[in-house]
PDB file of N, CA and C in Angstrom:
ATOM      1  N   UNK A   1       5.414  -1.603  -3.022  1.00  0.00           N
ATOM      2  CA  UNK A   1       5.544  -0.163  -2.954  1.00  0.00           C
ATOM      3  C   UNK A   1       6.058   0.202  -1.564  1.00  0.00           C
ATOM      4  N   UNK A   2       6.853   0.851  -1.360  1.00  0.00           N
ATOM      5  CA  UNK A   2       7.811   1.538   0.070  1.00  0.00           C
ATOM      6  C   UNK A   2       6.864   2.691   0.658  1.00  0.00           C
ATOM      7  N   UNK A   3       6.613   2.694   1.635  1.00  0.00           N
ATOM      8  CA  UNK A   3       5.998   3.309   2.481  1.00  0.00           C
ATOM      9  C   UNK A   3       7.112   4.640   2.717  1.00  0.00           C
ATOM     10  N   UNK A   4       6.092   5.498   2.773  1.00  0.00           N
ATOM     11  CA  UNK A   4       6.831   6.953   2.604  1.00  0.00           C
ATOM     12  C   UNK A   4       7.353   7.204   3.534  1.00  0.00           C
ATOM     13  N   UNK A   5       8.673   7.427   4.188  1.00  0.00           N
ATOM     14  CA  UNK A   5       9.449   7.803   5.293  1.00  0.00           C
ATOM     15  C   UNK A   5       8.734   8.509   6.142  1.00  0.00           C
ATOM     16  N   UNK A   6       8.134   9.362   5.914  1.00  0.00           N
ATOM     17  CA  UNK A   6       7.417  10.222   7.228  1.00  0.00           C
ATOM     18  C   UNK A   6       6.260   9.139   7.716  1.00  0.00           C
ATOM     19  N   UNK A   7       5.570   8.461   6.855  1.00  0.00           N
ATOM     20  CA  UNK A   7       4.540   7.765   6.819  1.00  0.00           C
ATOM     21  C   UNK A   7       4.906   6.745   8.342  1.00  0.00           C
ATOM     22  N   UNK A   8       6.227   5.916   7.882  1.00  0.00           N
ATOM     23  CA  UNK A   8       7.017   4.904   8.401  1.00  0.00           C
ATOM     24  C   UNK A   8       7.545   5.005   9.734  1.00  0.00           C
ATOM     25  N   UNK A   9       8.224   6.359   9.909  1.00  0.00           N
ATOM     26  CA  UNK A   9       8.320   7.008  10.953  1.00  0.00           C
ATOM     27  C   UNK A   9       7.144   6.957  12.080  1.00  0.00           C
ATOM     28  N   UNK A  10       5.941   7.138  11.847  1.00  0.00           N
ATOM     29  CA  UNK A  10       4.921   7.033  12.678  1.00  0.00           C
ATOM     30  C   UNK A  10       4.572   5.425  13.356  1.00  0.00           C
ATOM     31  N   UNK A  11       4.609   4.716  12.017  1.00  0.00           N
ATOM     32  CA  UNK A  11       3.843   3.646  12.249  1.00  0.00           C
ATOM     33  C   UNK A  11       4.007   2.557  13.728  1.00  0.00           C
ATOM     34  N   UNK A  12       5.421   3.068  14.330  1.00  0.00           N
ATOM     35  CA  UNK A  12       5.158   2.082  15.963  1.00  0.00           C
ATOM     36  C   UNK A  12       4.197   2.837  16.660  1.00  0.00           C
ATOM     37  N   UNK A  13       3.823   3.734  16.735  1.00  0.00           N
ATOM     38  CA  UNK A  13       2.241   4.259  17.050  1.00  0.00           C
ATOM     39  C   UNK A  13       1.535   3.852  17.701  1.00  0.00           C
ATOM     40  N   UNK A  14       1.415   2.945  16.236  1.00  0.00           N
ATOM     41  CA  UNK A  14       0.226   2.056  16.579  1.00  0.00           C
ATOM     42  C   UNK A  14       0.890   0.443  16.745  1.00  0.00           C
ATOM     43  N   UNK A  15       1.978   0.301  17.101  1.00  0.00           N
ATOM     44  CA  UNK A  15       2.182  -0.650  17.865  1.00  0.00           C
ATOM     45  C   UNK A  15       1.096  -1.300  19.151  1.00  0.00           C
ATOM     46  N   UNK A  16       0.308  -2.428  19.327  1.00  0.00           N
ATOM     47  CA  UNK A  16      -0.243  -3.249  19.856  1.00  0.00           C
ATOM     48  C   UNK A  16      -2.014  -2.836  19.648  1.00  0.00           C
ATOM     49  N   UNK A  17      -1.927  -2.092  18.781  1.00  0.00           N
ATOM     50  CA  UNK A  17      -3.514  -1.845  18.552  1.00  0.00           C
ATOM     51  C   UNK A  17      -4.337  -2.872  17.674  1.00  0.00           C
ATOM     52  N   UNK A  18      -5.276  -3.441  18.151  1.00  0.00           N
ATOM     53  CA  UNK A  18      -5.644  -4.343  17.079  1.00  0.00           C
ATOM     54  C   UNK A  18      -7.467  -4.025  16.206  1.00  0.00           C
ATOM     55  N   UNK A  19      -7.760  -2.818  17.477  1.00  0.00           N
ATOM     56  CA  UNK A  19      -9.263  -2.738  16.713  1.00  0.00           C
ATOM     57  C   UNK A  19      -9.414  -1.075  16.818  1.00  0.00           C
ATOM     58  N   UNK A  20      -9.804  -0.347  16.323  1.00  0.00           N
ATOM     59  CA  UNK A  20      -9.800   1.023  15.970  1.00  0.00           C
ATOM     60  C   UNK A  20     -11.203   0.857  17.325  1.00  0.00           C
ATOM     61  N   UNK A  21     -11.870   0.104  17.685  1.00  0.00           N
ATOM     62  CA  UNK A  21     -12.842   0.267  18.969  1.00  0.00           C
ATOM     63  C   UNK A  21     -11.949   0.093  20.115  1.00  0.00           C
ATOM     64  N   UNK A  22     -11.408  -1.250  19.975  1.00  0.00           N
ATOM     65  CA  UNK A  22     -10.232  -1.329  21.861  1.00  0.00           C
ATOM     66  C   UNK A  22      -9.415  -0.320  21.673  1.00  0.00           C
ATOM     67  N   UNK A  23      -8.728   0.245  20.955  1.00  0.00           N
ATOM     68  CA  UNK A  23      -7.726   1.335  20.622  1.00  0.00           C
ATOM     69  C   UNK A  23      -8.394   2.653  21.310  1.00  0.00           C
ATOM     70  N   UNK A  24      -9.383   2.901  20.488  1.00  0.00           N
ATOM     71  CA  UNK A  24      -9.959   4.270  21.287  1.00  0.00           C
ATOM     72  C   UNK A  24     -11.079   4.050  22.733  1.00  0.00           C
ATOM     73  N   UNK A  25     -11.043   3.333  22.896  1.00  0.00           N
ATOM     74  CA  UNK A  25     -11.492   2.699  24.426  1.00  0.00           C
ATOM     75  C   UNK A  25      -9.957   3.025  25.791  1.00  0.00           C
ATOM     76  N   UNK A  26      -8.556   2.995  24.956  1.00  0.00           N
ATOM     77  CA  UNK A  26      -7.920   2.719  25.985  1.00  0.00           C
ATOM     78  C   UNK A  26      -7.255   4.269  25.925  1.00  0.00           C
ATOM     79  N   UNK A  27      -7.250   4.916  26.949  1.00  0.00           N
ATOM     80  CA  UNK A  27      -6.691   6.360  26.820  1.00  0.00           C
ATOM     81  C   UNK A  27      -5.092   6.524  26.799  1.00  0.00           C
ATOM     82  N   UNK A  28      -4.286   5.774  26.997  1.00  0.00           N
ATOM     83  CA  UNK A  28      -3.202   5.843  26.585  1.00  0.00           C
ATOM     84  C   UNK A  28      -3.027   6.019  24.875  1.00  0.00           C
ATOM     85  N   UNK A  29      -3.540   4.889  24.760  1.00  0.00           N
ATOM     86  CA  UNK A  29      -3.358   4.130  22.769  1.00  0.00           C
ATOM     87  C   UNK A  29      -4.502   5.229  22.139  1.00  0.00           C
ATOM     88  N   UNK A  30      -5.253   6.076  22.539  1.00  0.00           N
ATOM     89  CA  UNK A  30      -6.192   6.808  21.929  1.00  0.00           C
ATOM     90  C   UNK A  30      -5.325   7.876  21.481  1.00  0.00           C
ATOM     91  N   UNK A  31      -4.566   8.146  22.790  1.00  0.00           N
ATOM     92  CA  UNK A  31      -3.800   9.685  22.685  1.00  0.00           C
ATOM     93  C   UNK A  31      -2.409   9.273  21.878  1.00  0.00           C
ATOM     94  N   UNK A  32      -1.940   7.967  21.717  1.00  0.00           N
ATOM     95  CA  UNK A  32      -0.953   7.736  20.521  1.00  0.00           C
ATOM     96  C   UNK A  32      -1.667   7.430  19.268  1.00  0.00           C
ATOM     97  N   UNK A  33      -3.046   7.545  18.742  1.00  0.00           N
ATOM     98  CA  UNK A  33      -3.400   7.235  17.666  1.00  0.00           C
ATOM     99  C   UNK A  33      -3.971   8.597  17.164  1.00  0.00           C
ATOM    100  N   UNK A  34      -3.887   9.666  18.058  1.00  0.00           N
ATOM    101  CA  UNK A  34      -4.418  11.365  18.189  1.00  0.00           C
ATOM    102  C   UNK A  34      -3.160  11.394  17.590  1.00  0.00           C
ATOM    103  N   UNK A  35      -2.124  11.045  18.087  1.00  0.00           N
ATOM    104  CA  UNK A  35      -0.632  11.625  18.182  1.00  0.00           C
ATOM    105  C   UNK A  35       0.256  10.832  16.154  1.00  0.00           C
ATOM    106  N   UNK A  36      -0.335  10.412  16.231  1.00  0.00           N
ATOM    107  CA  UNK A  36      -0.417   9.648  14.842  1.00  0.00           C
ATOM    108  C   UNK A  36      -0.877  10.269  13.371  1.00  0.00           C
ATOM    109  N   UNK A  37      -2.319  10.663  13.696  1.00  0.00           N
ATOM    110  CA  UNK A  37      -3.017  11.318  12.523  1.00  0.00           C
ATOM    111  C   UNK A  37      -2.719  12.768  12.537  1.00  0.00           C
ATOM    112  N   UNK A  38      -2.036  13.162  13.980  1.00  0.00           N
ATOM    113  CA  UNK A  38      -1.798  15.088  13.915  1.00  0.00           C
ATOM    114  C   UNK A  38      -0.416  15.066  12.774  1.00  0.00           C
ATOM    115  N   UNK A  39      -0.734  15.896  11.792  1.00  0.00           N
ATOM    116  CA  UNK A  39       0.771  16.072  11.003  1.00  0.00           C
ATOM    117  C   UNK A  39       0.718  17.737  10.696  1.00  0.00           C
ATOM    118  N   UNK A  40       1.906  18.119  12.119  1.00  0.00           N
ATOM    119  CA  UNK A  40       2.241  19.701  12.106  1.00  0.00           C
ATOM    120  C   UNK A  40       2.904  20.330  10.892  1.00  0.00           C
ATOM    121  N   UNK A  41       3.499  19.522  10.410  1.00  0.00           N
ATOM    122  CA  UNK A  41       4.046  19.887   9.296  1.00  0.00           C
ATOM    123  C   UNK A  41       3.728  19.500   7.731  1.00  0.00           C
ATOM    124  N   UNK A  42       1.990  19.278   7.976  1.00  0.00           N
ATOM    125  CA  UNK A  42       1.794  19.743   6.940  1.00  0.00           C
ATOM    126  C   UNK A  42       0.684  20.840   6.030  1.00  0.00           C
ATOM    127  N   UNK A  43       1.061  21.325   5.268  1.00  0.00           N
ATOM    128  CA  UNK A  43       0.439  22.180   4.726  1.00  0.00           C
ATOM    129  C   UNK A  43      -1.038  22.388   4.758  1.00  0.00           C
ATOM    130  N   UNK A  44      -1.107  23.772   5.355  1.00  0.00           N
ATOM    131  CA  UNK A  44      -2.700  23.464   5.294  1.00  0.00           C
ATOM    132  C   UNK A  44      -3.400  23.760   4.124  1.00  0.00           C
ATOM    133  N   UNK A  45      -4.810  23.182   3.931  1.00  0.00           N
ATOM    134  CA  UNK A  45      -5.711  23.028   3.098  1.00  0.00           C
ATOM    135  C   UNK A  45      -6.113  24.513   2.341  1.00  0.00           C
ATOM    136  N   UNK A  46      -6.057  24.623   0.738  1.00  0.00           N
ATOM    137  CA  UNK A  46      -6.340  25.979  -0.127  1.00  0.00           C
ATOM    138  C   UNK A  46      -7.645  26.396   0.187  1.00  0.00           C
ATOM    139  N   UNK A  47      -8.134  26.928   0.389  1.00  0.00           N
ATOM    140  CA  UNK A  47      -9.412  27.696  -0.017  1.00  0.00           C
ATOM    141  C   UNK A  47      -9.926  27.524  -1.343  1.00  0.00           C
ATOM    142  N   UNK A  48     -10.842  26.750  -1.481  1.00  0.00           N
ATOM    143  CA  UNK A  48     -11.819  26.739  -2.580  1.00  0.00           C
ATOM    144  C   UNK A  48     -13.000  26.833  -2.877  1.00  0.00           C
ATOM    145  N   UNK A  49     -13.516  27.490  -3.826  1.00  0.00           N
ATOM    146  CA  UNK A  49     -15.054  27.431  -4.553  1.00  0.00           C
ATOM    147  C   UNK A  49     -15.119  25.981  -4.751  1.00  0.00           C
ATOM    148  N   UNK A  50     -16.190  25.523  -4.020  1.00  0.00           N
ATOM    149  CA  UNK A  50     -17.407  24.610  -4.925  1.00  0.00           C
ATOM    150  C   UNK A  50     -18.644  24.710  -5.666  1.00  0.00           C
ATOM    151  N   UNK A  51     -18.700  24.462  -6.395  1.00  0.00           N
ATOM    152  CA  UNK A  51     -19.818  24.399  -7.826  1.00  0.00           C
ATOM    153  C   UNK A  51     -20.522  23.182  -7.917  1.00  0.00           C
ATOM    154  N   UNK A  52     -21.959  22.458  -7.589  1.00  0.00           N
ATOM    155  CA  UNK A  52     -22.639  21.543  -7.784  1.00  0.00           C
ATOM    156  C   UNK A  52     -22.938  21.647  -9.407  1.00  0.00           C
ATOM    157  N   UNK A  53     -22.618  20.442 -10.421  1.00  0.00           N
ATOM    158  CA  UNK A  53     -23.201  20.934 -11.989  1.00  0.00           C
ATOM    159  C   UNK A  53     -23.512  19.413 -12.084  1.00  0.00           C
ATOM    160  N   UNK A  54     -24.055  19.404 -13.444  1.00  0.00           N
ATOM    161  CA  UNK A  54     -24.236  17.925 -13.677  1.00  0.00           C
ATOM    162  C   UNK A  54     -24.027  17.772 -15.209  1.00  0.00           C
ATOM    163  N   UNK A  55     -23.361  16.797 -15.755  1.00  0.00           N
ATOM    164  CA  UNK A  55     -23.165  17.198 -17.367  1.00  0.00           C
ATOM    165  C   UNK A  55     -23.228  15.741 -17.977  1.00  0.00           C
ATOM    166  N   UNK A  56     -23.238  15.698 -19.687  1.00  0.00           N
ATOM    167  CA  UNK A  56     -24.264  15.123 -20.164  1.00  0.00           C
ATOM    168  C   UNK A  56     -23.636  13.191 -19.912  1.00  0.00           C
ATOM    169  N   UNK A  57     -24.400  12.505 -19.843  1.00  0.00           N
ATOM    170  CA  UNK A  57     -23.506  11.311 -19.591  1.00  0.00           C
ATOM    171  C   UNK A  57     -24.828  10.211 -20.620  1.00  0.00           C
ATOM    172  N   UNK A  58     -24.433   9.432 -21.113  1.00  0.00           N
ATOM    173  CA  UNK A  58     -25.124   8.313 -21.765  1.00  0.00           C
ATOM    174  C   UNK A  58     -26.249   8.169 -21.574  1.00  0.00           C
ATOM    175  N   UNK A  59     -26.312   7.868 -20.071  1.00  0.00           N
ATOM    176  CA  UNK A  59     -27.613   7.971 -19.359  1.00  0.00           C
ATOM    177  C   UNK A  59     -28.452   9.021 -18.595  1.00  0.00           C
ATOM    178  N   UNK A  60     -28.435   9.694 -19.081  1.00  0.00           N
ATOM    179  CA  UNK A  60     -28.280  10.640 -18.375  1.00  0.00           C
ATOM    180  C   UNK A  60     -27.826  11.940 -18.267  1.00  0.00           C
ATOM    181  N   UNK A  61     -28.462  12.996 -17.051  1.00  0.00           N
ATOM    182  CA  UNK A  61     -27.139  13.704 -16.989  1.00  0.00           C
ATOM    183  C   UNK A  61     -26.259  13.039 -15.172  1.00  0.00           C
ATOM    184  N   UNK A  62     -25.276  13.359 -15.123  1.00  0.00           N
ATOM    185  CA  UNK A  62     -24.198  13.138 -13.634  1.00  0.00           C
ATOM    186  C   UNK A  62     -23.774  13.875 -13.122  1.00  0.00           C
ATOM    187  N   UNK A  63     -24.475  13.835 -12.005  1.00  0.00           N
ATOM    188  CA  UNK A  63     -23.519  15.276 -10.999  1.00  0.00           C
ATOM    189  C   UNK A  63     -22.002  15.101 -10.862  1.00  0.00           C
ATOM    190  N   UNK A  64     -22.187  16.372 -10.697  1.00  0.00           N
ATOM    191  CA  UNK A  64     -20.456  16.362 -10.281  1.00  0.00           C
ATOM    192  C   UNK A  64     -19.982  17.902  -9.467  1.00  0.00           C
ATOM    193  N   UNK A  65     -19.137  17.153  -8.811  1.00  0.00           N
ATOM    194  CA  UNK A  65     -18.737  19.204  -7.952  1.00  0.00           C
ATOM    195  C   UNK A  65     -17.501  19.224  -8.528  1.00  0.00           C
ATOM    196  N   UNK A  66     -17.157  20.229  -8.540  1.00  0.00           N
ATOM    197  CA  UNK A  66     -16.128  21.154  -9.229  1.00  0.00           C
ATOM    198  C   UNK A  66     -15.563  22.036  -8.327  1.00  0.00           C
ATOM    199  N   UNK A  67     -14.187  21.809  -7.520  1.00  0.00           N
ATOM    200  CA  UNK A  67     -13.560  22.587  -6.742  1.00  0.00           C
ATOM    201  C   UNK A  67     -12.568  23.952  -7.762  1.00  0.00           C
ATOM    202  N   UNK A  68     -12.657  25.064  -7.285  1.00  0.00           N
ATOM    203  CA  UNK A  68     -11.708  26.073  -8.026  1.00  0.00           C
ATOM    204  C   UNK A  68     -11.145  26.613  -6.792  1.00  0.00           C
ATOM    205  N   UNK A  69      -9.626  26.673  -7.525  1.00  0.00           N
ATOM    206  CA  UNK A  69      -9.198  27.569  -6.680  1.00  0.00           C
ATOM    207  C   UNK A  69      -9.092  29.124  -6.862  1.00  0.00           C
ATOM    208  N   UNK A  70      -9.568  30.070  -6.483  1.00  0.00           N
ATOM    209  CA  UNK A  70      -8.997  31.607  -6.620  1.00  0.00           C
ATOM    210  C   UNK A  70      -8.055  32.068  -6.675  1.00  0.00           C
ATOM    211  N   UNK A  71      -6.709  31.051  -5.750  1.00  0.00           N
ATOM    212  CA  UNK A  71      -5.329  31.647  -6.048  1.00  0.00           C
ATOM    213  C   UNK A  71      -4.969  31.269  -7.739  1.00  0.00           C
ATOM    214  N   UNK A  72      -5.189  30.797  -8.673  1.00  0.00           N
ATOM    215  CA  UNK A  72      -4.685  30.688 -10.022  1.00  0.00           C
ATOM    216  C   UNK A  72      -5.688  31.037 -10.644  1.00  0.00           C
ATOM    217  N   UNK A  73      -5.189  31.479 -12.079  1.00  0.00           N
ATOM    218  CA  UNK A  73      -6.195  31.992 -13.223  1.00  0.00           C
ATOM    219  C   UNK A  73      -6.413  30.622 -13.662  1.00  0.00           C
ATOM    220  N   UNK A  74      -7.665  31.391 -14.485  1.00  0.00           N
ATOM    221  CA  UNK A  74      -8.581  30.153 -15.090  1.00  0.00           C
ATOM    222  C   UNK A  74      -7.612  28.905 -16.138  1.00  0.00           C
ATOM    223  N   UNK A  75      -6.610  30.098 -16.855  1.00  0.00           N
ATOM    224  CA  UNK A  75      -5.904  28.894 -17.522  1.00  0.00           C
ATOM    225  C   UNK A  75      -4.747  28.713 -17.587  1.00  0.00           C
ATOM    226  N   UNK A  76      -4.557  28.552 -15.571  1.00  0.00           N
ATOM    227  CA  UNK A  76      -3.559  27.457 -15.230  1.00  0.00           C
ATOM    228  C   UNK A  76      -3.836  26.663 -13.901  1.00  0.00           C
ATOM    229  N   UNK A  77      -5.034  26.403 -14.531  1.00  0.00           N
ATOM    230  CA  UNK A  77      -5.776  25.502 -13.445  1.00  0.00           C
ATOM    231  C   UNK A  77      -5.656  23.819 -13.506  1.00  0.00           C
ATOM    232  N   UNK A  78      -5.209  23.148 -12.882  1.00  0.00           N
ATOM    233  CA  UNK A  78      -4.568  21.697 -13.206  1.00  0.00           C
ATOM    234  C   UNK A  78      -6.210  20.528 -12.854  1.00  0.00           C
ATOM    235  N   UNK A  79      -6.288  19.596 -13.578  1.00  0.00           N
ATOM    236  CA  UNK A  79      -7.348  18.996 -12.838  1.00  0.00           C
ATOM    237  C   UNK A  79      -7.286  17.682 -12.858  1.00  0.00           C
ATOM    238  N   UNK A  80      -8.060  17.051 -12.552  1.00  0.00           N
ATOM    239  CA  UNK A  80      -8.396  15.746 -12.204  1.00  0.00           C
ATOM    240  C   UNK A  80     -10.005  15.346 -12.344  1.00  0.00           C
ATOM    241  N   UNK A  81      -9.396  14.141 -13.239  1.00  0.00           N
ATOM    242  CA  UNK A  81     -11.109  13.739 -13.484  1.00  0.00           C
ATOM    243  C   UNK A  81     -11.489  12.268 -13.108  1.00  0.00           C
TER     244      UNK A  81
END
């Protein structure tokens, strides 16, 4: 699988880092691994309701949270299970 161009773009970054502990120990390689995970261009996060429910399962019942969003009506709401 090809690594996503913007993704790819970043990755000399982290050129010579070998432990996410020596990495953020060294203040140079900290502030290129800051400089790594910041992505200005992308979209920020929707506003959503969460709902704690739990529904019926074999064993049981199983929690589950349930994110909604307010910007769309109820039925054109896309989901994932």
């Amino acid at each position: 699988m090809a690594v996503h161009p913007s993704i790819a773009a970043k990755l000399p970054m982290l050129d010579g880092t070998t432990t996410w502990t020596d990495a953020l120990a060294d203040a140079d390689v900290r502030q290129r691994i800051e400089d790594f995970i910041f992505w200005p261009e992308a979209e920020s996060l929707p506003t959503v309701d969460i709902e704690q429910a739990r529904v019926p399962g074999p064993h049981g019942p199983i929690p589950v949270r349930i994110y909604r969003s307010s910007a769309q009506p109820d039925h054109l709401r896309p989901a994932l299970v």
